[in-house]
Protein backbone atom coordinates (compact mmCIF):
# COMPACT_ATOMS: atom_id res chain seq x y z
CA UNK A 1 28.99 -52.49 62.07
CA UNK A 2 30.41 -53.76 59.16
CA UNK A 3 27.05 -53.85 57.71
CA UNK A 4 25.91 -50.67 58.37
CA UNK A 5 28.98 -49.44 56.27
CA UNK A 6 27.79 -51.73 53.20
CA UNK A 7 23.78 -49.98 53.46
CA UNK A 8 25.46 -46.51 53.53
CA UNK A 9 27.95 -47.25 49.87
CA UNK A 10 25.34 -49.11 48.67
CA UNK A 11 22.62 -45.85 49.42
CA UNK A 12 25.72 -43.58 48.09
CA UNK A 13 25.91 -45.24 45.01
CA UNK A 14 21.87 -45.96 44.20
CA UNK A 15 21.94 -41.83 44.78
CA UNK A 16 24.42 -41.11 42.18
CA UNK A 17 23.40 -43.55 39.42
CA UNK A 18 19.84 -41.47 40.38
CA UNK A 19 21.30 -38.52 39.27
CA UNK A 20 23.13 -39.50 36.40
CA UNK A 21 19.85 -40.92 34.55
CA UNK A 22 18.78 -37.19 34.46
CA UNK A 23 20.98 -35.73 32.18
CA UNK A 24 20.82 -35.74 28.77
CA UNK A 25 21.83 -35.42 25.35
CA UNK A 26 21.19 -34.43 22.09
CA UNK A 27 22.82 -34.17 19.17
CA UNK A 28 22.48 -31.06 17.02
CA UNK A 29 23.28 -31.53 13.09
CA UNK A 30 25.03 -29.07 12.05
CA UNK A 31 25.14 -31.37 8.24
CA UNK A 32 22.92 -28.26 6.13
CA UNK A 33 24.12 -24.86 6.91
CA UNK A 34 21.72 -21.97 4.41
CA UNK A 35 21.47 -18.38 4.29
CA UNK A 36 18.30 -16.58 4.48
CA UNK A 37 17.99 -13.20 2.11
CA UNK A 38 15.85 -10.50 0.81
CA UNK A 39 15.92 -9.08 -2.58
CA UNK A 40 13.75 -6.12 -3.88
CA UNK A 41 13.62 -4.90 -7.47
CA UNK A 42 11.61 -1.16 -8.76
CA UNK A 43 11.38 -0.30 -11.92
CA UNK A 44 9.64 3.07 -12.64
CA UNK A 45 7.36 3.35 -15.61
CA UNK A 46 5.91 6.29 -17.60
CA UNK A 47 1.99 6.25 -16.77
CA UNK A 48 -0.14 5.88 -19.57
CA UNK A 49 -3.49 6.50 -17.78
CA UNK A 50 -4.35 8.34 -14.46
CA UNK A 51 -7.31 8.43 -12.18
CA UNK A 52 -9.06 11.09 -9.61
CA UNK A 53 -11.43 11.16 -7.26
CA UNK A 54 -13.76 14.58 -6.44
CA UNK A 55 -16.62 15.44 -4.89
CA UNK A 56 -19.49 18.12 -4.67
CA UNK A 57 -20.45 18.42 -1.06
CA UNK A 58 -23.46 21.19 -0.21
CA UNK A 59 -25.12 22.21 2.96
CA UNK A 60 -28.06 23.57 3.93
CA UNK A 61 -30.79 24.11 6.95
CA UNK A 62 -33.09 21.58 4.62
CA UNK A 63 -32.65 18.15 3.56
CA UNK A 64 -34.04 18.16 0.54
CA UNK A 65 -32.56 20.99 -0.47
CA UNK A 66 -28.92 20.55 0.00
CA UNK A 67 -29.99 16.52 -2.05
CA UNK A 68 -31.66 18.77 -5.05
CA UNK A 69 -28.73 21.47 -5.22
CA UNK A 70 -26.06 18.49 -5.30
CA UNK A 71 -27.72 16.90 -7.73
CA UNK A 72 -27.75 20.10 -10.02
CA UNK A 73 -23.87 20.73 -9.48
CA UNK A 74 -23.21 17.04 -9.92
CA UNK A 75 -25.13 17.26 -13.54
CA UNK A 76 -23.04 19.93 -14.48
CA UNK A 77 -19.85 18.73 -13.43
CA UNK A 78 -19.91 15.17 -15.29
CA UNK A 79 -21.72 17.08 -18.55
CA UNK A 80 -18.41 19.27 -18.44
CA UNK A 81 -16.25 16.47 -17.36
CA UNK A 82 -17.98 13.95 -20.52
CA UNK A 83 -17.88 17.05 -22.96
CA UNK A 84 -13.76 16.56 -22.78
CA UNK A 85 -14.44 12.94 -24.65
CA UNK A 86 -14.75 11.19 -21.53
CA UNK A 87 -16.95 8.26 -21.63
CA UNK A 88 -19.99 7.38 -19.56
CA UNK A 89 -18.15 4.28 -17.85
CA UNK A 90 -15.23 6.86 -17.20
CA UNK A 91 -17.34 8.78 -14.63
CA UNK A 92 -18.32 6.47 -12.02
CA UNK A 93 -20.12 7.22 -8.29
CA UNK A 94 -18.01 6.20 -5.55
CA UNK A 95 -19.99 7.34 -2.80
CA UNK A 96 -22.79 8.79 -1.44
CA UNK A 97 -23.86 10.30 1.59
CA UNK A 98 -26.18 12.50 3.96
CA UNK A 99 -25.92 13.44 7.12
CA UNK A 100 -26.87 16.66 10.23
CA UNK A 101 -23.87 18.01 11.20
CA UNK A 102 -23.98 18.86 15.19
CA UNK A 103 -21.81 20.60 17.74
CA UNK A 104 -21.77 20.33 21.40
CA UNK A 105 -22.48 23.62 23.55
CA UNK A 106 -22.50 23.62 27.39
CA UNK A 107 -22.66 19.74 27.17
CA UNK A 108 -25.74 19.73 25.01
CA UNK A 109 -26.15 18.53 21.50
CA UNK A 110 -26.91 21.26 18.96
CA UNK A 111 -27.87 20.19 15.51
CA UNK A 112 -26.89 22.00 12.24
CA UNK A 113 -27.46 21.75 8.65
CA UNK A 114 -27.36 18.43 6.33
CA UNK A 115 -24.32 17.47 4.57
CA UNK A 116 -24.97 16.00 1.08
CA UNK A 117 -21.50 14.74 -0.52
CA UNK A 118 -21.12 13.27 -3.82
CA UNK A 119 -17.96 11.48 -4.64
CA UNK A 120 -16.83 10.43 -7.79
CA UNK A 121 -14.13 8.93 -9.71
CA UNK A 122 -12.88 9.92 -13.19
CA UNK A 123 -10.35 7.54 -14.94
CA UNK A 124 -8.66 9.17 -17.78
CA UNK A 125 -6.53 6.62 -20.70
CA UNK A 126 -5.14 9.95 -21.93
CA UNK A 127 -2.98 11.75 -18.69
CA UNK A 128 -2.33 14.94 -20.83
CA UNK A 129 -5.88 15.98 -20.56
CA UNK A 130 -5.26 15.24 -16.47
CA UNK A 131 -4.89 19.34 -16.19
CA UNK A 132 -8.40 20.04 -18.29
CA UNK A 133 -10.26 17.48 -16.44
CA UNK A 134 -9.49 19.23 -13.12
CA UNK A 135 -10.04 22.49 -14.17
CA UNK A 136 -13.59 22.11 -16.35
CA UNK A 137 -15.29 19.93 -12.66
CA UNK A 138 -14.17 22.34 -10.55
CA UNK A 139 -15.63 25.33 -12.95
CA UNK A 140 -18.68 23.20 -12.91
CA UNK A 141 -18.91 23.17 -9.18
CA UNK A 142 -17.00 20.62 -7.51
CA UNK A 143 -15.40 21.45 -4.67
CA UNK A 144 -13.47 18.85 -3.59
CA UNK A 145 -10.66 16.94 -4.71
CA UNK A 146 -9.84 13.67 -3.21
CA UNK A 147 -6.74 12.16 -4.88
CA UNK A 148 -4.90 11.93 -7.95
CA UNK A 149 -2.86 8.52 -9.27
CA UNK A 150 -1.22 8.04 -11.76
CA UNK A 151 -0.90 4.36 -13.51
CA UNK A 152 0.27 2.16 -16.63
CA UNK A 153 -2.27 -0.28 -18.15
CA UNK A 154 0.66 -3.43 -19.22
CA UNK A 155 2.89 -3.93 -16.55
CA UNK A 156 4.16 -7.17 -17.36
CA UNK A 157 7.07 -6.07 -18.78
CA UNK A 158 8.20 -3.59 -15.54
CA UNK A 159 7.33 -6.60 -13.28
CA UNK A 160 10.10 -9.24 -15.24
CA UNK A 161 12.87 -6.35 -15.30
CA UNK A 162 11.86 -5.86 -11.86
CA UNK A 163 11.74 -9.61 -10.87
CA UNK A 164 15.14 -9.73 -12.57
CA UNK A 165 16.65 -6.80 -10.15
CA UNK A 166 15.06 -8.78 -6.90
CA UNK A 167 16.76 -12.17 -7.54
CA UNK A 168 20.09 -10.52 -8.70
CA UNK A 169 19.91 -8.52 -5.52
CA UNK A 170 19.26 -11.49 -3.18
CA UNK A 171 21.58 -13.24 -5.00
CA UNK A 172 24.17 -10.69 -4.49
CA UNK A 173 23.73 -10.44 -0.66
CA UNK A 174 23.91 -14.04 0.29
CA UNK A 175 27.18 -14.45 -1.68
CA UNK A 176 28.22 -11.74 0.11
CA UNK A 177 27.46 -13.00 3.36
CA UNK A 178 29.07 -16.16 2.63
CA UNK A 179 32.03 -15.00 1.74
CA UNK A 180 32.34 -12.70 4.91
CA UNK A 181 31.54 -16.10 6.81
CA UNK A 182 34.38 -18.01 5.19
CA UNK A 183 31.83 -20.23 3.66
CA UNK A 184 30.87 -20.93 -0.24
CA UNK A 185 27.42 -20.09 -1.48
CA UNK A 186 25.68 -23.72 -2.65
CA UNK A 187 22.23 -23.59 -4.96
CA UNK A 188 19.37 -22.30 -4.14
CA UNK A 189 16.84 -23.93 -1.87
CA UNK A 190 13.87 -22.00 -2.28
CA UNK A 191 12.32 -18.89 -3.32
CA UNK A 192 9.36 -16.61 -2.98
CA UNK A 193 7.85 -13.92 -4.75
CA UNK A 194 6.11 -10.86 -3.42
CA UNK A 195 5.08 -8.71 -5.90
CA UNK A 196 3.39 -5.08 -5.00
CA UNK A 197 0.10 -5.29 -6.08
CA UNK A 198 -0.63 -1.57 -6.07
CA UNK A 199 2.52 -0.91 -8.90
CA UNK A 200 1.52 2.70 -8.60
CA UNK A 201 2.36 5.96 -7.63
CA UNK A 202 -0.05 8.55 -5.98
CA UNK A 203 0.53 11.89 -6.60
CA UNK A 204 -0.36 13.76 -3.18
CA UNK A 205 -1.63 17.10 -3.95
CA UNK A 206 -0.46 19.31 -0.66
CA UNK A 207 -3.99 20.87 1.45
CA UNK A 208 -2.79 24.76 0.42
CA UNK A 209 -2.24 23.53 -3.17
CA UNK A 210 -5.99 21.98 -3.06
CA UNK A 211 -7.22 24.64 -1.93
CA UNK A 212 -5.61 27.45 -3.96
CA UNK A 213 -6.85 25.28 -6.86
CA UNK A 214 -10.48 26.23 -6.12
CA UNK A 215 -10.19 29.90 -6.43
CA UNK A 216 -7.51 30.81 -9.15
CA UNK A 217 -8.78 31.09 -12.37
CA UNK A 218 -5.24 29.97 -13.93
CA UNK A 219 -4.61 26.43 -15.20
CA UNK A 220 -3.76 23.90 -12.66
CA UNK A 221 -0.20 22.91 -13.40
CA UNK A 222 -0.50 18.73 -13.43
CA UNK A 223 2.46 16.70 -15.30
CA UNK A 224 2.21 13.11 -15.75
CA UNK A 225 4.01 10.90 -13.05
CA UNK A 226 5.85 8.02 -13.38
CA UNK A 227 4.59 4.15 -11.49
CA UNK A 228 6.80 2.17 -9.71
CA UNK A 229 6.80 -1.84 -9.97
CA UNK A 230 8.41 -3.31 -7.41
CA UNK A 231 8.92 -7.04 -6.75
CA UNK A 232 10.22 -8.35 -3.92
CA UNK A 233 11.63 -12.32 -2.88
CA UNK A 234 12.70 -14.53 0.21
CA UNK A 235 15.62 -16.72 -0.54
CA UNK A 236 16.79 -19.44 1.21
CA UNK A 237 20.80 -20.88 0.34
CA UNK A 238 22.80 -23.39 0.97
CA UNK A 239 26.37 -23.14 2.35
CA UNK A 240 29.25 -25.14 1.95
């Protein structure tokens, strides 16, 4: 009997030290406390150069024929478009393409006439002449205007005053989260740049705009825009 009793602590205590080697711990070290900010910096810049993109695009029941009538319009618009002082390596070919259009009618395939499109792009160092550029290609024939941007050739300036803006703002918000923490900002443990690599504006030109633009005979009023270099950062503080 008085054995039995002396298995069943013996068990009792074998289960419990079984148990107890299950848990554990770990210690967390809470020694380096940092922040973790964002800081973005613009600076807008007059443009000093600008850059569009048209096309010619013709049709017709003949393949050949819709090519050879491109071509023609095409000739005349960069002839017009070079007669402004443009230079050769101004007036570059972005794309070209032919195709059949088709349509679908009572579930069969119907084909139409050839699409012949001619796109190309027209950089201008001079953005008052933006206006006389658009106006002489689409007298010439060109009937469709892509885009219009607007950019500055030496941006190194706009991207330190920018840079500048970006830490001060990062800067700025992780004292301020500090503070609101009850904690002191410490130095700076690391920081990284992301700078916008398009530092441009594009100047959308609205579809009924666009299209007006093909048929009035009146100037197309174009001012010169302004780009936008903006530099961003990811900071990382300590806290005391």
């Amino acid at each position: 009997m008085k054995i039995s009793k002396f298995i069943k602590i013996a068990a009792a205590i074998s289960m419990i030290a079984t148990v107890s080697t299950s848990c554990t711990y770990k210690n967390v070290d809470y020694s380096t406390r940092t922040v973790s900010v964002h800081g973005t910096g613009s600076v807008e810049v007059d443009a000093d150069n600008a850059t569009i993109v048209m096309s010619v695009v013709t049709r017709g029941p003949n393949v050949a024929e819709a090519s050879n009538e491109n071509a023609k319009i095409m000739t005349d618009v960069q002839k017009s478009v070079l007669a402004l002082g443009l230079s050769k390596n101004d007036v570059t070919t972005e794309n070209y393409s032919v195709e059949q259009e088709s349509n679908y009618i009572d579930g069969k395939r119907v084909l139409g006439d050839y699409r012949v499109s001619n796109r190309i792009k027209i950089h201008m160092k001079n953005v008052e002449i933006v206006s006389s550029v658009i106006d002489t290609a689409l007298a010439a024939g060109a009937n469709q205007l892509s885009s219009l941007q607007y950019g500055i050739s030496d941006n190194a300036l706009a991207i330190k005053q920018a840079r500048t803006l970006a830490v001060q703002q990062a800067q700025e918000a992780a004292q301020l989260i500090a503070g609101t923490s009850g904690a002191k900002l410490g130095k700076v443990l690391r920081v990284e740049e992301m700078q916008d690599m398009n530092n441009r504006r594009n100047v959308a030109m609205k579809a009924k705009a666009a299209e007006d633009a093909l048929f009035e005979t009146a100037s197309t009023p174009i001012q010169g825009g302004k780009s936008t270099v903006t530099v961003s950062v990811d900071a990382i503080y300590e806290l005391k």
